[in-house]
C-alpha atoms as a PDB file:
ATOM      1  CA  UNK A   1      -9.376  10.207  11.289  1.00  0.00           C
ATOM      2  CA  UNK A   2      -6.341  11.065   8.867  1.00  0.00           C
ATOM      3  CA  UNK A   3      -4.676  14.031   8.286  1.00  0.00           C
ATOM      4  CA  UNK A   4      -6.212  14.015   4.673  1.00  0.00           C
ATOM      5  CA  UNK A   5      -9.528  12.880   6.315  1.00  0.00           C
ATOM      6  CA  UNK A   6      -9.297  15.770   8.512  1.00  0.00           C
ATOM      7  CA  UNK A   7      -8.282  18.435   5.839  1.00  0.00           C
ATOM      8  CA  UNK A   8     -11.046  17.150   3.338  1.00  0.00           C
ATOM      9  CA  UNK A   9     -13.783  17.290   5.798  1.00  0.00           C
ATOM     10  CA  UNK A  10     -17.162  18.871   5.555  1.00  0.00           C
ATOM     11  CA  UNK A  11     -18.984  20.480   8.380  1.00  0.00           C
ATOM     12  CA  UNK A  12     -23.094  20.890   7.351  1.00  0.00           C
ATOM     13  CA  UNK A  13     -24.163  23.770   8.491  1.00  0.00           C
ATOM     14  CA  UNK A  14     -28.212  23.517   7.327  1.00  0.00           C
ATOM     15  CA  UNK A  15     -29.242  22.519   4.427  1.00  0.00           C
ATOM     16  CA  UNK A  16     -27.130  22.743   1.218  1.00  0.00           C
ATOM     17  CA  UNK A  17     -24.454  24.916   3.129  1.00  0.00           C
ATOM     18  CA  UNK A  18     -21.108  22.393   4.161  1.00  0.00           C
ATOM     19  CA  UNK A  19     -18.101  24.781   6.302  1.00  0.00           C
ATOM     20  CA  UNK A  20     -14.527  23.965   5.451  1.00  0.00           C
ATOM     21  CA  UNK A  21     -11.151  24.430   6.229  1.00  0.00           C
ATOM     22  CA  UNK A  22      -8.665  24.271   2.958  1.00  0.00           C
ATOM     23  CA  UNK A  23      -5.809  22.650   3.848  1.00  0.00           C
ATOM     24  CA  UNK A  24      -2.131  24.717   3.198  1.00  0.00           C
ATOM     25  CA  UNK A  25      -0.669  21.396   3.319  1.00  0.00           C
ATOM     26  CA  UNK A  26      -2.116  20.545  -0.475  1.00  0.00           C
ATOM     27  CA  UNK A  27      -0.362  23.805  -2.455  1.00  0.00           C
ATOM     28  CA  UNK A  28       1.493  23.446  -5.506  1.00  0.00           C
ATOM     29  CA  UNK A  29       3.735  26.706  -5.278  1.00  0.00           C
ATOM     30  CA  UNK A  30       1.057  28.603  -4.159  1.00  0.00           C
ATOM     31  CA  UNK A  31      -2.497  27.318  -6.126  1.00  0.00           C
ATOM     32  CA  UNK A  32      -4.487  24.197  -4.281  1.00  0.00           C
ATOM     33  CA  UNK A  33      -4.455  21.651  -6.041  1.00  0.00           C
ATOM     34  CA  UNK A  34      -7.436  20.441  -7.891  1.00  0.00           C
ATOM     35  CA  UNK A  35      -7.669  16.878  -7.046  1.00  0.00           C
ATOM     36  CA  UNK A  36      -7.805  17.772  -3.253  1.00  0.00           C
ATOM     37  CA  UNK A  37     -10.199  20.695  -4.036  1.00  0.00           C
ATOM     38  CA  UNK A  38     -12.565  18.302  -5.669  1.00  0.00           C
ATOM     39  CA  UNK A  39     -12.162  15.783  -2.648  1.00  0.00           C
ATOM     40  CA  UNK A  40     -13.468  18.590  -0.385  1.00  0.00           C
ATOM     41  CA  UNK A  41     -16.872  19.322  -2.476  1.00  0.00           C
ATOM     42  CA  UNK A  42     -17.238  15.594  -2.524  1.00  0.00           C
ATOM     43  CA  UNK A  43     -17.412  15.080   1.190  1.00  0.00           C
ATOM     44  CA  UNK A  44     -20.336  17.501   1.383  1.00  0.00           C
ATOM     45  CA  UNK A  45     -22.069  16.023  -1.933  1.00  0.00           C
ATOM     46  CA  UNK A  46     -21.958  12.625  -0.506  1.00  0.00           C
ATOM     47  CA  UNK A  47     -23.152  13.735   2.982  1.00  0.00           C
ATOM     48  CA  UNK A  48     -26.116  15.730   1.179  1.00  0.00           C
ATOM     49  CA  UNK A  49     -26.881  12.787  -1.189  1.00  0.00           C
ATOM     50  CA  UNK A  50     -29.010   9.861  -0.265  1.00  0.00           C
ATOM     51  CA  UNK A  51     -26.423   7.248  -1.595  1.00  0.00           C
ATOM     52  CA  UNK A  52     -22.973   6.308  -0.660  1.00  0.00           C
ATOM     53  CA  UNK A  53     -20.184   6.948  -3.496  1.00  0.00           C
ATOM     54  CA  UNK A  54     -19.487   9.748  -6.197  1.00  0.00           C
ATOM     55  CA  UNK A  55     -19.640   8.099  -9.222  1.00  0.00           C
ATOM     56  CA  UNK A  56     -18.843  11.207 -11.870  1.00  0.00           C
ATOM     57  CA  UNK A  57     -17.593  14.475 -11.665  1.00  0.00           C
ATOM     58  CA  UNK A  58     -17.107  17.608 -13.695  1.00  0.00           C
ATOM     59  CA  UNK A  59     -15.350  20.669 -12.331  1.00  0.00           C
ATOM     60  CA  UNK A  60     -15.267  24.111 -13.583  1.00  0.00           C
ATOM     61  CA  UNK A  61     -12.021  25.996 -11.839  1.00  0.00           C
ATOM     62  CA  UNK A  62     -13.226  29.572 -11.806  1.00  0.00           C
ATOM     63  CA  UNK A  63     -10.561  31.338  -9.306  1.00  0.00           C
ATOM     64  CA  UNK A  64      -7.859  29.668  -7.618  1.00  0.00           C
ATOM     65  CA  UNK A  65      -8.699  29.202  -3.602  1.00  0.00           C
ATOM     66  CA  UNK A  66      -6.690  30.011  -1.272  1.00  0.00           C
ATOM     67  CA  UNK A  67      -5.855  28.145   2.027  1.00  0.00           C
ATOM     68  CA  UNK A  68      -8.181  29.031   4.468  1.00  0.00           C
ATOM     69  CA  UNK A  69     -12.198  29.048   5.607  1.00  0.00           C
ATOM     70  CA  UNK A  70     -14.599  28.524   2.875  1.00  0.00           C
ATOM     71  CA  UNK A  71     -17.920  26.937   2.336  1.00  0.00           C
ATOM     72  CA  UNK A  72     -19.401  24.202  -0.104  1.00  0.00           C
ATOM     73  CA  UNK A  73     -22.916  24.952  -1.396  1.00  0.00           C
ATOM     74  CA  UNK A  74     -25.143  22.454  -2.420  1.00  0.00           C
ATOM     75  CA  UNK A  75     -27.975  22.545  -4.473  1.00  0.00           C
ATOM     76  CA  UNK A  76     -29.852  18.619  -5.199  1.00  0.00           C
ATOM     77  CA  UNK A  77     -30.919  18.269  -9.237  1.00  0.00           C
ATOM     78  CA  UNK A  78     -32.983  15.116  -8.893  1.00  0.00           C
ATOM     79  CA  UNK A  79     -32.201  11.673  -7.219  1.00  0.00           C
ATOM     80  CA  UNK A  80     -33.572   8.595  -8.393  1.00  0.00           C
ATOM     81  CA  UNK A  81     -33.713   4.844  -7.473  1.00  0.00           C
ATOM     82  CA  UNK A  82     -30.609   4.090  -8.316  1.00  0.00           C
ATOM     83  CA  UNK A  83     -28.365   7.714  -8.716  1.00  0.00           C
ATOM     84  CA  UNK A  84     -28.618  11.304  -7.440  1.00  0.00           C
ATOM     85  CA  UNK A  85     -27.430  14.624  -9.120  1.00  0.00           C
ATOM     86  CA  UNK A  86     -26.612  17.591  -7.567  1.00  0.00           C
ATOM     87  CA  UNK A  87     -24.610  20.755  -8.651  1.00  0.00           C
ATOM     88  CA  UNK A  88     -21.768  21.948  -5.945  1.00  0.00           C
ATOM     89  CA  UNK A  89     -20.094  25.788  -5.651  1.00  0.00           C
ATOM     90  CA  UNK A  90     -16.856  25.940  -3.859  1.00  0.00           C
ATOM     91  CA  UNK A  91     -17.246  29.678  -2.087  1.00  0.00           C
ATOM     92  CA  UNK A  92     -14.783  31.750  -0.806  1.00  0.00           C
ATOM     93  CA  UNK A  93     -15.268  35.526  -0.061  1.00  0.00           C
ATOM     94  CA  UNK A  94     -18.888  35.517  -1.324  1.00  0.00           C
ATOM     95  CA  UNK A  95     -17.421  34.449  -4.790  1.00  0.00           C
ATOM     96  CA  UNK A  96     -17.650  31.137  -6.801  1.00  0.00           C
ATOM     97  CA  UNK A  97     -14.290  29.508  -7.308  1.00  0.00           C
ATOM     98  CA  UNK A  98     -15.579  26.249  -8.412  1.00  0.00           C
ATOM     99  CA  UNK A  99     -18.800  24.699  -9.892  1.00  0.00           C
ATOM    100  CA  UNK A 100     -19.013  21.479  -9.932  1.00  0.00           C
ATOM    101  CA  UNK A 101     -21.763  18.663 -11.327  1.00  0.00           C
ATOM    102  CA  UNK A 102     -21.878  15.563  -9.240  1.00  0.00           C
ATOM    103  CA  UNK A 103     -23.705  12.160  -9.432  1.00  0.00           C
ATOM    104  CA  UNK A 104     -23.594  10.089  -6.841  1.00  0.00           C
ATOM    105  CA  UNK A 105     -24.552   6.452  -6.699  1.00  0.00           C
ATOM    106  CA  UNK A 106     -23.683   3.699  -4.366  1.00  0.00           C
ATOM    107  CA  UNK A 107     -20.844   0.966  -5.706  1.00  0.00           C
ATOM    108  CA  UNK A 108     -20.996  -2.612  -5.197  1.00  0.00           C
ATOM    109  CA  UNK A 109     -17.827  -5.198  -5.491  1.00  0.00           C
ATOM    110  CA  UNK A 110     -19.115  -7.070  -8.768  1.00  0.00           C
ATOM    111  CA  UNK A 111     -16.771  -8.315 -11.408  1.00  0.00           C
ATOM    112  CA  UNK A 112     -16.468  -6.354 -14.703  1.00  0.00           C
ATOM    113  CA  UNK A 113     -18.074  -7.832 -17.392  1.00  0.00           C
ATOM    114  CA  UNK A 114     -14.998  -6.469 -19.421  1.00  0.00           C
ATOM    115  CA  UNK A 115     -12.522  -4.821 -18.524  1.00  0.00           C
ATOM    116  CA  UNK A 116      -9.501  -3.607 -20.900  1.00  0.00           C
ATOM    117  CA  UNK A 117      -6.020  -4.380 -19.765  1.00  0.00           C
ATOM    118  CA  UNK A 118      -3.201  -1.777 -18.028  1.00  0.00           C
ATOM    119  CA  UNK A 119      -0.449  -0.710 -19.843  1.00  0.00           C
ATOM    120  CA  UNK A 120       3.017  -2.447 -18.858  1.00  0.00           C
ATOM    121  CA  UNK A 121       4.546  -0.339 -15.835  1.00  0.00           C
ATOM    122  CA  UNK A 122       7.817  -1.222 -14.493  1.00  0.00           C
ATOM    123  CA  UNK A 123       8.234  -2.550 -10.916  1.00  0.00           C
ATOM    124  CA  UNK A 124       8.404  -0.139  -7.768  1.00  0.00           C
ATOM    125  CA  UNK A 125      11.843  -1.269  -7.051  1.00  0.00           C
ATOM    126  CA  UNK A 126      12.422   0.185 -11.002  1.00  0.00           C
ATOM    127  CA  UNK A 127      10.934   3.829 -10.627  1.00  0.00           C
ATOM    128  CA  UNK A 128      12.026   6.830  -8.474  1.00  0.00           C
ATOM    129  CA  UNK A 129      10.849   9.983  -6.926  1.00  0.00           C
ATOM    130  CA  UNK A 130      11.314  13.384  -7.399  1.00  0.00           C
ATOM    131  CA  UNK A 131      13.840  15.319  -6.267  1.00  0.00           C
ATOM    132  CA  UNK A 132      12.446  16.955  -2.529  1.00  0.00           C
ATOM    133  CA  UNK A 133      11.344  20.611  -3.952  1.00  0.00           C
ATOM    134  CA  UNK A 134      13.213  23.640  -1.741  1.00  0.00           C
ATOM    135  CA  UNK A 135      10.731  24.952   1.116  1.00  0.00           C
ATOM    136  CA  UNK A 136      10.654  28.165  -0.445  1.00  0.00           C
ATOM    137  CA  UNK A 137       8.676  26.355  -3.368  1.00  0.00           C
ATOM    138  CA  UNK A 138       5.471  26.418  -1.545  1.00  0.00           C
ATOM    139  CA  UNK A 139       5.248  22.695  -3.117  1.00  0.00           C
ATOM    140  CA  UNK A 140       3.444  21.623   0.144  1.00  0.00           C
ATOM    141  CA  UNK A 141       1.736  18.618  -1.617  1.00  0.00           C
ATOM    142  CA  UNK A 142       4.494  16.181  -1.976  1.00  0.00           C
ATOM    143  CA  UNK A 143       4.756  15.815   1.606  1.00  0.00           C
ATOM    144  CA  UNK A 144       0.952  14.200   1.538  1.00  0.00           C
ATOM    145  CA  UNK A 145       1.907  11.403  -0.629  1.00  0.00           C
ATOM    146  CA  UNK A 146       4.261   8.914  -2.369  1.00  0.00           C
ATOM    147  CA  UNK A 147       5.015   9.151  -6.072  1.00  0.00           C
ATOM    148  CA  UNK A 148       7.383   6.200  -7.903  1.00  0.00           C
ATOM    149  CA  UNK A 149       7.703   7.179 -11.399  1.00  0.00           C
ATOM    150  CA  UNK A 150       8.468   5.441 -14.889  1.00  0.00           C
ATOM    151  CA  UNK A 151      12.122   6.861 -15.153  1.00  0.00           C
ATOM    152  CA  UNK A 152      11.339   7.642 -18.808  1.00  0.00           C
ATOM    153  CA  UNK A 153       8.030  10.278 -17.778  1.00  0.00           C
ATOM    154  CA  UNK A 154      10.259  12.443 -16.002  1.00  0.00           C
ATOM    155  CA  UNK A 155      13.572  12.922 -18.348  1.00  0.00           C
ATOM    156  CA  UNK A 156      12.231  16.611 -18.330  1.00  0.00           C
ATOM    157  CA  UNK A 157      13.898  16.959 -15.173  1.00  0.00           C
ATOM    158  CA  UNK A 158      17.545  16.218 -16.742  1.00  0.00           C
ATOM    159  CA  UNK A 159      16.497  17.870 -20.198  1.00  0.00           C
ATOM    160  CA  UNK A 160      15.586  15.279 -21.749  1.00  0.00           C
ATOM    161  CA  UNK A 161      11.490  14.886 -22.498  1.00  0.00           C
ATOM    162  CA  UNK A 162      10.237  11.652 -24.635  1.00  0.00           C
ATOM    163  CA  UNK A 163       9.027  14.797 -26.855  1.00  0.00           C
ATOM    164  CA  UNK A 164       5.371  12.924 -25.791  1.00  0.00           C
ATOM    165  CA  UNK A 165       2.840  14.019 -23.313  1.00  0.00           C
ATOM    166  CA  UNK A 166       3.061  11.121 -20.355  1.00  0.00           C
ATOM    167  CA  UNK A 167       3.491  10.297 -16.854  1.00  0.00           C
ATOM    168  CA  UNK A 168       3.212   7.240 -14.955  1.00  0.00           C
ATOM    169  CA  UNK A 169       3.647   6.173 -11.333  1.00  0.00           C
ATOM    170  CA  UNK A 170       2.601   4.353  -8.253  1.00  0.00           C
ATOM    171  CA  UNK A 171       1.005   6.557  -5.898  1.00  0.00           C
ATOM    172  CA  UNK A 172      -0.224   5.948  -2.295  1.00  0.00           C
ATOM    173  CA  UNK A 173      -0.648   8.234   1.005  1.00  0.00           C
ATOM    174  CA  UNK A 174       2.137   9.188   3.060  1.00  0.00           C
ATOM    175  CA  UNK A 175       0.367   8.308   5.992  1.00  0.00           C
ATOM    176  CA  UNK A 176      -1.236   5.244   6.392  1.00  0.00           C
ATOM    177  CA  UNK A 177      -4.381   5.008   4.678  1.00  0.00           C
ATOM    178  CA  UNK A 178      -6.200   2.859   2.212  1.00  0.00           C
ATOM    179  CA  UNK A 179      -7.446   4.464  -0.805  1.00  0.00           C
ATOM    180  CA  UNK A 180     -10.987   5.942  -0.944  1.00  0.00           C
ATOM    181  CA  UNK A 181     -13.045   7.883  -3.348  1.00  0.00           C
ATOM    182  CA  UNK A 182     -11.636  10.853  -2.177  1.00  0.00           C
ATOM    183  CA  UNK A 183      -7.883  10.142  -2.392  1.00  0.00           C
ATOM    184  CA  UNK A 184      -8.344   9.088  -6.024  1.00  0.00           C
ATOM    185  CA  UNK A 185     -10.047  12.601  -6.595  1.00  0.00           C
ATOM    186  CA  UNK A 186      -6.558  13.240  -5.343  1.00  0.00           C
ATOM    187  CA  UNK A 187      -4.883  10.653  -7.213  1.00  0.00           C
ATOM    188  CA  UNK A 188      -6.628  11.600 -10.776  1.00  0.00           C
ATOM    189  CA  UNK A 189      -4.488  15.117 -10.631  1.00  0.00           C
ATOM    190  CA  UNK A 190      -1.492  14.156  -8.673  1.00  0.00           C
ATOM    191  CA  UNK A 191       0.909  13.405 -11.709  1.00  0.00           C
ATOM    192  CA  UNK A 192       2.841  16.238 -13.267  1.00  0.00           C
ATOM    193  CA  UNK A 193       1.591  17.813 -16.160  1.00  0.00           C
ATOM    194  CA  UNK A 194       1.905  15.610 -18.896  1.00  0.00           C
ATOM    195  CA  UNK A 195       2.959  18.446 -20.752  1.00  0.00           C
ATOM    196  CA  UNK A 196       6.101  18.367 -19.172  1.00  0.00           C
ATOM    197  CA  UNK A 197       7.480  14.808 -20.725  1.00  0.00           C
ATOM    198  CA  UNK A 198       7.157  17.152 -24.158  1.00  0.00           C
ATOM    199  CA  UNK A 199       9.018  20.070 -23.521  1.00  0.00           C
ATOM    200  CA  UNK A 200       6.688  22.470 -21.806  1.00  0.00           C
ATOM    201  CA  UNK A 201       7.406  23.773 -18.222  1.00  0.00           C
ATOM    202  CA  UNK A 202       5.284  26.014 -15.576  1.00  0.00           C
ATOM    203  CA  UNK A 203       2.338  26.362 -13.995  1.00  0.00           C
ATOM    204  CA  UNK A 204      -0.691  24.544 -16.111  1.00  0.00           C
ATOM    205  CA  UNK A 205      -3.421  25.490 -14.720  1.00  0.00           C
ATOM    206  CA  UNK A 206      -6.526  22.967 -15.184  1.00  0.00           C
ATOM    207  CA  UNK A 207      -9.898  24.774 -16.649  1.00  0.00           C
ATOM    208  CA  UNK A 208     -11.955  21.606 -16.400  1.00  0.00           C
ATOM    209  CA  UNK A 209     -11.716  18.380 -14.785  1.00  0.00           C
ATOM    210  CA  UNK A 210     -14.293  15.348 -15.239  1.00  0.00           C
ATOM    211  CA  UNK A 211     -13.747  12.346 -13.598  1.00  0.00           C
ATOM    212  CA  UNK A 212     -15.683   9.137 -12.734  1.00  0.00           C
ATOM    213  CA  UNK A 213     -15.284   6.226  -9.745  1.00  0.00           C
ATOM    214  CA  UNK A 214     -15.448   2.574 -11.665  1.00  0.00           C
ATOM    215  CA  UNK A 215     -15.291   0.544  -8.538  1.00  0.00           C
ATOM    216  CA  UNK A 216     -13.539   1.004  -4.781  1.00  0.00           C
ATOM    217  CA  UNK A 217     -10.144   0.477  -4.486  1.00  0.00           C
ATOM    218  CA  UNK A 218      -8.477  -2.521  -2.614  1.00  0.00           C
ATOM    219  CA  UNK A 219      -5.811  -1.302  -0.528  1.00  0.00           C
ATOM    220  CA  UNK A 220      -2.096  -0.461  -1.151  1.00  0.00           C
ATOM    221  CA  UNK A 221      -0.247   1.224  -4.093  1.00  0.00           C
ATOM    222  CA  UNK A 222      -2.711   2.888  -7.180  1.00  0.00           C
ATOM    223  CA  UNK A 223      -0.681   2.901 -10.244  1.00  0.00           C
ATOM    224  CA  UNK A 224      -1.669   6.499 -12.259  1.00  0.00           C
ATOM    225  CA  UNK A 225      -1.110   6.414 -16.266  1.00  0.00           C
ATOM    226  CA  UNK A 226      -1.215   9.430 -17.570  1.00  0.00           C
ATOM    227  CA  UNK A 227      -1.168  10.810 -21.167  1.00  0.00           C
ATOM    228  CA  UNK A 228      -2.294  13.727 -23.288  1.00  0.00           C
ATOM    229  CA  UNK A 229      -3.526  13.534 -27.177  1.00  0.00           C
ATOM    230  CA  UNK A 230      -3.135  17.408 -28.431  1.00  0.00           C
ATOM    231  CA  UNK A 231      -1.516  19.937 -27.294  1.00  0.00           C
ATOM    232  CA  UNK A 232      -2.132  23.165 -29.518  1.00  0.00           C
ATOM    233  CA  UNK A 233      -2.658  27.053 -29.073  1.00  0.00           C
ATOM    234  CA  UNK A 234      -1.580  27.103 -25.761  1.00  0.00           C
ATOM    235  CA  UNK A 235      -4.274  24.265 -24.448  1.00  0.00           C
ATOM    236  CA  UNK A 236      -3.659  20.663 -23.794  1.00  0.00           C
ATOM    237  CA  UNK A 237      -5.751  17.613 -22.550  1.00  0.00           C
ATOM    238  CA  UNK A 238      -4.829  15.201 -19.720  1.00  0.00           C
ATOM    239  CA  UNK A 239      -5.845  11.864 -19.357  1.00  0.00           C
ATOM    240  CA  UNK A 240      -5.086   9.971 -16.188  1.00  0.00           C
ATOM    241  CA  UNK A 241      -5.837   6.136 -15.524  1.00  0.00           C
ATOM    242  CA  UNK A 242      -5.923   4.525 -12.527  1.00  0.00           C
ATOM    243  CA  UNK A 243      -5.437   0.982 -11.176  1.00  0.00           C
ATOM    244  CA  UNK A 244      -5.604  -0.600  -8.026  1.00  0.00           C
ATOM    245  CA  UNK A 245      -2.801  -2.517  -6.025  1.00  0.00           C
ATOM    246  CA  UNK A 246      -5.288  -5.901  -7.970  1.00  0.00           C
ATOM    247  CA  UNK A 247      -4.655  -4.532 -10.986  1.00  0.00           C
ATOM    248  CA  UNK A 248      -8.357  -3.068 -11.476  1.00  0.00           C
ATOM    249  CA  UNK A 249      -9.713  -0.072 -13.307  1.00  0.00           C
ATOM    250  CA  UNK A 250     -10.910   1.960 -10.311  1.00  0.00           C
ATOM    251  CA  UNK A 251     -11.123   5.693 -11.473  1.00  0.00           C
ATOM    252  CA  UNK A 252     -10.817   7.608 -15.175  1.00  0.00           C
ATOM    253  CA  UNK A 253     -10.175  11.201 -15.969  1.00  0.00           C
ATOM    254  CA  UNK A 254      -9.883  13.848 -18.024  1.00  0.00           C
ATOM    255  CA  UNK A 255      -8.916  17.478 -18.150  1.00  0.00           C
ATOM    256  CA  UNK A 256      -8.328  20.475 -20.072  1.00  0.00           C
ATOM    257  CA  UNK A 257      -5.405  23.056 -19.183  1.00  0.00           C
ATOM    258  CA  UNK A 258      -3.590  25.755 -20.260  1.00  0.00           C
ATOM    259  CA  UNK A 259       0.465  25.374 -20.921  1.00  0.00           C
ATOM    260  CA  UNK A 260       1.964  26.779 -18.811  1.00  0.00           C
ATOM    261  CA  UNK A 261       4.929  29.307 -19.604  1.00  0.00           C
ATOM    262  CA  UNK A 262       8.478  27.736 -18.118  1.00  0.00           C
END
């Protein structure tokens, strides 16, 4: 088991109740980060669910988490032949933090039928990281993985934003590990704010996530294209693409956040 296995597992407790353990290890100055918060409540919706893979996802951030015991509750919709549905309630203190609505389905390595080509991304040997953020930061969650970005995407850091809402990188584990469904609910929300590459800065917390599984990843690096379409009265949208080290549409997202306030 991994370290990210290990902080993103669910213990089932009876029926519909899953213990777990949030991880302190996944902060971003403090808040959890939502990609990792959404990998927990998929372990126990895929334990409770009758197939193999969580296909779609849409979660409502009520209250920020904090590191620590908590419990998933899950509560079935309907399952079918061919997909199941079932609503999941991240619980902390007796009190909702996140709802979430989940269909699972189980995922089969066929060829796409279509499948619409990846923007142009440099080569890893052409991007960089991000400066190491001071331990006083709280920014626990770089330490779990790598991030090579598109020099462009992060000009914010030097003053100089495109003036467009982006970000693009390679992304991959920093332990060993081959990409799952539930380190690209990681991946989907591991990129900066793409508010950043236009001259916003702080804390944007997401209000709503949705994001769906196209097909399992091979292993190696995922490549995450992200990119926003309006950002007005203090909300913005975030749209995050990613590809596999093949080249293959293997997750999609979408979310809506505040700006945050630099």
């Amino acid at each position: 088991m991994t370290k990210f296995d290990e902080a993103t597992q669910a213990i089932k407790v009876d029926e519909g109740t899953y213990d777990v353990c949030l991880d302190p290890r996944y902060a971003i100055g403090g808040p959890l980060n939502g990609g990792y918060l959404m990998a927990v409540m998929l372990r126990a919706a895929v334990d409770a669910s009758p197939f193999e893979h969580p296909v779609s996802t849409t979660a409502q951030f009520l209250k920020a988490p904090i590191a620590g015991p908590a419990q998933v509750r899950i509560e079935p919709l309907k399952a079918g032949r061919t997909a199941a549905f079932a609503r999941a309630t991240l619980v902390q203190d007796g009190m909702a933090h996140i709802e979430g609505l989940i269909t699972t389905a189980t995922l089969n390595e066929a060829e796409p039928v279509y499948e619409q080509p990846a923007d142009d991304m440099p080569s890893r040997d052409e991007c960089v990281k991000l400066p190491d953020p001071k331990p006083e930061s709280g920014m626990t969650l770089n330490a779990q993985m790598e991030l090579l970005f598109d020099p462009p995407t992060i000009g914010w850091l030097k003053g100089r934003p495109t003036g467009r809402p982006e970000s693009r990188a390679y992304f991959r584990m920093t332990e060993p590990q081959d990409p799952d469904p539930y380190v690209l609910a990681l991946a989907v929300d591991a990129l900066p704010p793409v508010v950043f590459s236009a001259g916003a800065r702080g804390w944007a917390p997401t209000v709503e996530l949705t994001w769906h599984l196209r097909a399992l990843p091979a292993p190696g690096w995922l490549t995450l294209l992200g990119s926003g379409r309006l950002i007005s009265d203090g909300w913005f949208d975030e749209e995050v693409e990613v590809r596999d080290s093949a080249g293959r549409l293997v997750a999609q997202s979408r979310q809506l956040a505040r700006v945050g306030r630099g």
